[in-house]
C-alpha atoms as a PDB file:
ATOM      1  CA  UNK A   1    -147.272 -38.272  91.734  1.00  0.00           C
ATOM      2  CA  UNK A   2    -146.084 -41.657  90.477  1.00  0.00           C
ATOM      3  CA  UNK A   3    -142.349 -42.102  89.777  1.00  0.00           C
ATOM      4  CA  UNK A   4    -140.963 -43.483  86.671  1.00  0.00           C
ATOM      5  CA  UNK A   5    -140.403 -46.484  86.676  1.00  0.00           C
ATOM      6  CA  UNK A   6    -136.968 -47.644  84.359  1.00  0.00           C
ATOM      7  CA  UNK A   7    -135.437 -50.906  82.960  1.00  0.00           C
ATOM      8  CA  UNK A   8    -132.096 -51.303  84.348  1.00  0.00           C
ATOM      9  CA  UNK A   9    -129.735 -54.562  83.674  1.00  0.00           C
ATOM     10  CA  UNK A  10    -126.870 -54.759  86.112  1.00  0.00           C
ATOM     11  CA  UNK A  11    -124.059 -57.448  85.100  1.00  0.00           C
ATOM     12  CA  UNK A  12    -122.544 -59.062  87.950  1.00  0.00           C
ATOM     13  CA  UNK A  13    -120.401 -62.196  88.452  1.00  0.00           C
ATOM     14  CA  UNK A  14    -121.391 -64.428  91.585  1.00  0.00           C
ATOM     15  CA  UNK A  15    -121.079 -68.257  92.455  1.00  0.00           C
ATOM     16  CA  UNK A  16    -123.266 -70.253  90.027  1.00  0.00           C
ATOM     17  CA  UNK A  17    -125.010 -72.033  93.120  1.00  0.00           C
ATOM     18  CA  UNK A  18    -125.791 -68.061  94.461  1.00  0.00           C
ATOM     19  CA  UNK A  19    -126.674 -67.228  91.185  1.00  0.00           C
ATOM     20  CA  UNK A  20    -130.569 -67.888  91.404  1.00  0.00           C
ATOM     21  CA  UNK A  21    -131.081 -66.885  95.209  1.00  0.00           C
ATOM     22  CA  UNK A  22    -129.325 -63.374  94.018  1.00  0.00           C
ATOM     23  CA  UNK A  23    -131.458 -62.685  90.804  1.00  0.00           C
ATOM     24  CA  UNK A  24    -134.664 -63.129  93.134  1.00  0.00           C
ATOM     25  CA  UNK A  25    -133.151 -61.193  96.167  1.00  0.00           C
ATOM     26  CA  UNK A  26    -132.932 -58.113  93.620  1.00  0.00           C
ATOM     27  CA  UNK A  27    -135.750 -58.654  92.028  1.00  0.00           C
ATOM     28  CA  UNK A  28    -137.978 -58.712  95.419  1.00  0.00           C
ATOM     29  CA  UNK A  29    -135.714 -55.183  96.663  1.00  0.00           C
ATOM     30  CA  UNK A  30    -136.658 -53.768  93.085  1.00  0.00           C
ATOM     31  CA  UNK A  31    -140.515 -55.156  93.744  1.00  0.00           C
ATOM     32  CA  UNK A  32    -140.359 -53.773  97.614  1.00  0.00           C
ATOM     33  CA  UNK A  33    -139.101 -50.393  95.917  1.00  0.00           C
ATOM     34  CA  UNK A  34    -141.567 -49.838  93.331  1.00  0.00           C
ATOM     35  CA  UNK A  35    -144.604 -50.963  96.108  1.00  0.00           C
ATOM     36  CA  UNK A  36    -143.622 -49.430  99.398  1.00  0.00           C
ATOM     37  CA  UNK A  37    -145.365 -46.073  99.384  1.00  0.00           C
ATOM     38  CA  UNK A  38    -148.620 -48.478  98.518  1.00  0.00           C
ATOM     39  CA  UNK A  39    -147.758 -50.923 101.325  1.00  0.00           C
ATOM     40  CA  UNK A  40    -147.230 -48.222 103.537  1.00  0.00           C
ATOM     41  CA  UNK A  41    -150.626 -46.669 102.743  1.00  0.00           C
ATOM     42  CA  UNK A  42    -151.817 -49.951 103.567  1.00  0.00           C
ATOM     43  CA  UNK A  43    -150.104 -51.069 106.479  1.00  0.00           C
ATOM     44  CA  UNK A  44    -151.261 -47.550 108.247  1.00  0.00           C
ATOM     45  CA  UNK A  45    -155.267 -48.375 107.437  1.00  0.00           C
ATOM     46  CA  UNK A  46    -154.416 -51.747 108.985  1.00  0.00           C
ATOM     47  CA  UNK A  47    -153.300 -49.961 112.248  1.00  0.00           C
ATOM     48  CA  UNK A  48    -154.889 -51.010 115.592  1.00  0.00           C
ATOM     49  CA  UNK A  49    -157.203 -53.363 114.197  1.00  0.00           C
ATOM     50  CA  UNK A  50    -155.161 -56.845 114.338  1.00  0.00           C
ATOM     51  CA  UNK A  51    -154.961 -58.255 118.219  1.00  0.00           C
ATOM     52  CA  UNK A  52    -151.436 -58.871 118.999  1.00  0.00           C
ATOM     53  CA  UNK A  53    -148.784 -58.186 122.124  1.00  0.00           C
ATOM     54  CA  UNK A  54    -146.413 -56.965 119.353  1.00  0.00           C
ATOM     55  CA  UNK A  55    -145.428 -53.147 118.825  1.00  0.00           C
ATOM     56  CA  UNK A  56    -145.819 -51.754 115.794  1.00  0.00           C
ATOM     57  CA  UNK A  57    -141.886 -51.797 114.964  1.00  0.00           C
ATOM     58  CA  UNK A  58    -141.458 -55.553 115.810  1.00  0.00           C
ATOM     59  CA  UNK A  59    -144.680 -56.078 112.837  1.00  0.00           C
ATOM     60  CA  UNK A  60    -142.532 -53.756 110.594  1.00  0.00           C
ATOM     61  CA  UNK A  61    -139.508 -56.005 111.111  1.00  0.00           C
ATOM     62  CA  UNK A  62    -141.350 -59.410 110.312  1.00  0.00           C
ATOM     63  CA  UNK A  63    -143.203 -57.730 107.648  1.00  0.00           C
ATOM     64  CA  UNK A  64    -139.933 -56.476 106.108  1.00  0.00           C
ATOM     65  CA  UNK A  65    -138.400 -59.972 106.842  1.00  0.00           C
ATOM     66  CA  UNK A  66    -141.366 -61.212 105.266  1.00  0.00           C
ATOM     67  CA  UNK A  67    -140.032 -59.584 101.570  1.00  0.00           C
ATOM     68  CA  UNK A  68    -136.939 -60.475 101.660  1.00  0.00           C
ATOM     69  CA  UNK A  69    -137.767 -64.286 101.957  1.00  0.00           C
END
């Protein structure tokens, strides 16, 4: 079942040189938020098939690193 999905405008007063890096910060958590059961789906069929020394939580954290960029 998908979740509805609403507009929501937050006012908020920050630095004018933070005020760019902010808006896309939020807007990548609210893109993260309305994706992760997708990403999840796909990160699971991706299991075990890329070579790599790495555990499966230390590919989480990069991936999750990855977003937030």
């Amino acid at each position: 079942m998908a979740e509805e999905i609403v507009d929501l405008v937050i006012h908020v007063k920050v630095p004018k040189k933070y005020a760019e890096t902010f808006r896309k910060d939020v807007e990548a958590m609210a893109w993260y938020l309305s994706h992760k059961d997708e990403l999840f789906e796909n990160m699971k069929k991706l299991k075990g098939i890329m070579k790599t020394d790495k555990s499966w939580k230390e590919l989480k954290r990069e991936f999750y690193e990855g977003i937030a960029d």
